[in-house]
C-alpha atoms as a PDB file:
ATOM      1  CA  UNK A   1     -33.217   0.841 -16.974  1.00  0.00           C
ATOM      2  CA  UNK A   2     -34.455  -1.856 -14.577  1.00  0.00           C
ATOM      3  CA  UNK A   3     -31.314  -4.237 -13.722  1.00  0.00           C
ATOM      4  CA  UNK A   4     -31.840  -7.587 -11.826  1.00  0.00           C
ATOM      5  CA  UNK A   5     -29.768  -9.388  -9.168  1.00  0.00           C
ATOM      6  CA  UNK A   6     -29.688 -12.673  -9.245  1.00  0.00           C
ATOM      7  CA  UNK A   7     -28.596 -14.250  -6.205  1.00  0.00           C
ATOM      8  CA  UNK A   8     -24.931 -16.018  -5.936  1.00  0.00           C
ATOM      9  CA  UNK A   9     -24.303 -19.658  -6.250  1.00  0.00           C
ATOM     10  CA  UNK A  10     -22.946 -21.701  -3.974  1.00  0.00           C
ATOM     11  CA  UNK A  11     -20.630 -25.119  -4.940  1.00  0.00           C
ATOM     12  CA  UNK A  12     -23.319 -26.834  -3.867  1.00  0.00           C
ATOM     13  CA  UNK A  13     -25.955 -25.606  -6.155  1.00  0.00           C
ATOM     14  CA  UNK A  14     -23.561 -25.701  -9.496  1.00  0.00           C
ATOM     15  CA  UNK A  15     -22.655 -29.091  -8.416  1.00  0.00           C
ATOM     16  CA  UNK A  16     -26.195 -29.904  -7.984  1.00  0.00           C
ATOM     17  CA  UNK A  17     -26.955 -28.576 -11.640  1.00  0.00           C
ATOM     18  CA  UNK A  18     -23.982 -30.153 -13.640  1.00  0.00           C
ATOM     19  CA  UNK A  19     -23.721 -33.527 -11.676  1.00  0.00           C
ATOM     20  CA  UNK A  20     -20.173 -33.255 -10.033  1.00  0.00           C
ATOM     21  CA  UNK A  21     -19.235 -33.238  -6.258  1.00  0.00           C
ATOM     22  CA  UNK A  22     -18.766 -29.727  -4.614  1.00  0.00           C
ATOM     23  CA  UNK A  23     -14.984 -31.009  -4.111  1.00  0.00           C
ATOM     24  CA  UNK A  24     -14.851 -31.182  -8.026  1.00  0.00           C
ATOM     25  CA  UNK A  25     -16.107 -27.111  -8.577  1.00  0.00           C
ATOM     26  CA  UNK A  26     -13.298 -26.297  -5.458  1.00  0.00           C
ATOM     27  CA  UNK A  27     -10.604 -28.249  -7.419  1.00  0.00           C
ATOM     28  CA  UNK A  28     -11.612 -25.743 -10.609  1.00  0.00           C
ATOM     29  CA  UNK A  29     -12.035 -22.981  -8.452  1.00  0.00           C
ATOM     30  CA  UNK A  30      -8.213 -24.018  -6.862  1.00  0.00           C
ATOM     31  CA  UNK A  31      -6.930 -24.514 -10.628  1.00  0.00           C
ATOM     32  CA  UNK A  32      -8.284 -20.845 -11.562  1.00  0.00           C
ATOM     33  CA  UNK A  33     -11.247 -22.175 -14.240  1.00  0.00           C
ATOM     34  CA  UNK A  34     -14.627 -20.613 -12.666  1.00  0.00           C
ATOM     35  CA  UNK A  35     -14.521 -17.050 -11.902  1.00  0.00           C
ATOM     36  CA  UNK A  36     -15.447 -16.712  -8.001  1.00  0.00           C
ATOM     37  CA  UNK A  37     -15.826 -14.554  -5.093  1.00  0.00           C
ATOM     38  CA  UNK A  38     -15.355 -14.397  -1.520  1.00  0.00           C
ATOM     39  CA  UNK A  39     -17.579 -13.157   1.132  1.00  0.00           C
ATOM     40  CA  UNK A  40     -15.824 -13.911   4.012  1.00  0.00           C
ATOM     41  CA  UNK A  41     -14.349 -17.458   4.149  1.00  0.00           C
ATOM     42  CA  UNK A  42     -17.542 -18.204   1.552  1.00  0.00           C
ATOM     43  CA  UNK A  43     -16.704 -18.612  -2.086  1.00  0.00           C
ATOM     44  CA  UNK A  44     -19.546 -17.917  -4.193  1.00  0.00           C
ATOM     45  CA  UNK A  45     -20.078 -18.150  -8.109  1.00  0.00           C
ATOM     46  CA  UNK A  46     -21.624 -15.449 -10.311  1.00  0.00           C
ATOM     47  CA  UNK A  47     -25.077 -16.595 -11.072  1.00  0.00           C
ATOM     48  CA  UNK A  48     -24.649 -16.440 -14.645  1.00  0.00           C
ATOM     49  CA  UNK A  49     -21.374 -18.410 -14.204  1.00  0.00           C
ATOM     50  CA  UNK A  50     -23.417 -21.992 -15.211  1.00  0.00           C
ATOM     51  CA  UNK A  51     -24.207 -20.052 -18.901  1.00  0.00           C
ATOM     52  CA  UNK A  52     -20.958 -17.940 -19.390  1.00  0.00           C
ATOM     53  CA  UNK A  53     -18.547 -20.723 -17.925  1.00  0.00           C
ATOM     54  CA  UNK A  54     -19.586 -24.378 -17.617  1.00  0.00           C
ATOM     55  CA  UNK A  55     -21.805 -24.897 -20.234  1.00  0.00           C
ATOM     56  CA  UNK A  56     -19.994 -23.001 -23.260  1.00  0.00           C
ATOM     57  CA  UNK A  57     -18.846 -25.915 -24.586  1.00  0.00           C
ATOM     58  CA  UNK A  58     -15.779 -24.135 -27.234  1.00  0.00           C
ATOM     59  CA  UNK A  59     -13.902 -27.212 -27.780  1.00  0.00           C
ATOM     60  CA  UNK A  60     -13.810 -28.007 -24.121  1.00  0.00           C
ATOM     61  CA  UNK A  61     -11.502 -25.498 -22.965  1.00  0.00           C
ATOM     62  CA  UNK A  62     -13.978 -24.374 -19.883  1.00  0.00           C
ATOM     63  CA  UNK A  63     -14.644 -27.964 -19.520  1.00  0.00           C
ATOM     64  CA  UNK A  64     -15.497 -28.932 -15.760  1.00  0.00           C
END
């Protein structure tokens, strides 16, 4: 079975996609509401995180 790796995100780049500030994903990431990572002092997102996480949409509860 042939598994792909998709590169992590950076706040920049989900900000980028779901038109908020970087500050705004580091206040959610602060709060505990998008699953992160750190590599170093880096935080970096899943790169699924924009399908499984932001954009779910059930009743707003992952709301950004």
């Amino acid at each position: 079975m042939k598994q792909s790796i998709e590169k992590p995100l950076t706040a920049k780049e989900i900000s980028e996609i779901v038109g908020v500030s970087p500050q705004h994903i580091y206040m959610q990431v602060k709060l505990g509401k998008i699953p992160h990572f750190k590599i170093g002092h880096a935080i970096r997102f899943p790169a699924n995180i924009i399908n499984t996480h932001i954009l779910k949409g059930n009743n707003n509860e992952n709301e950004i």
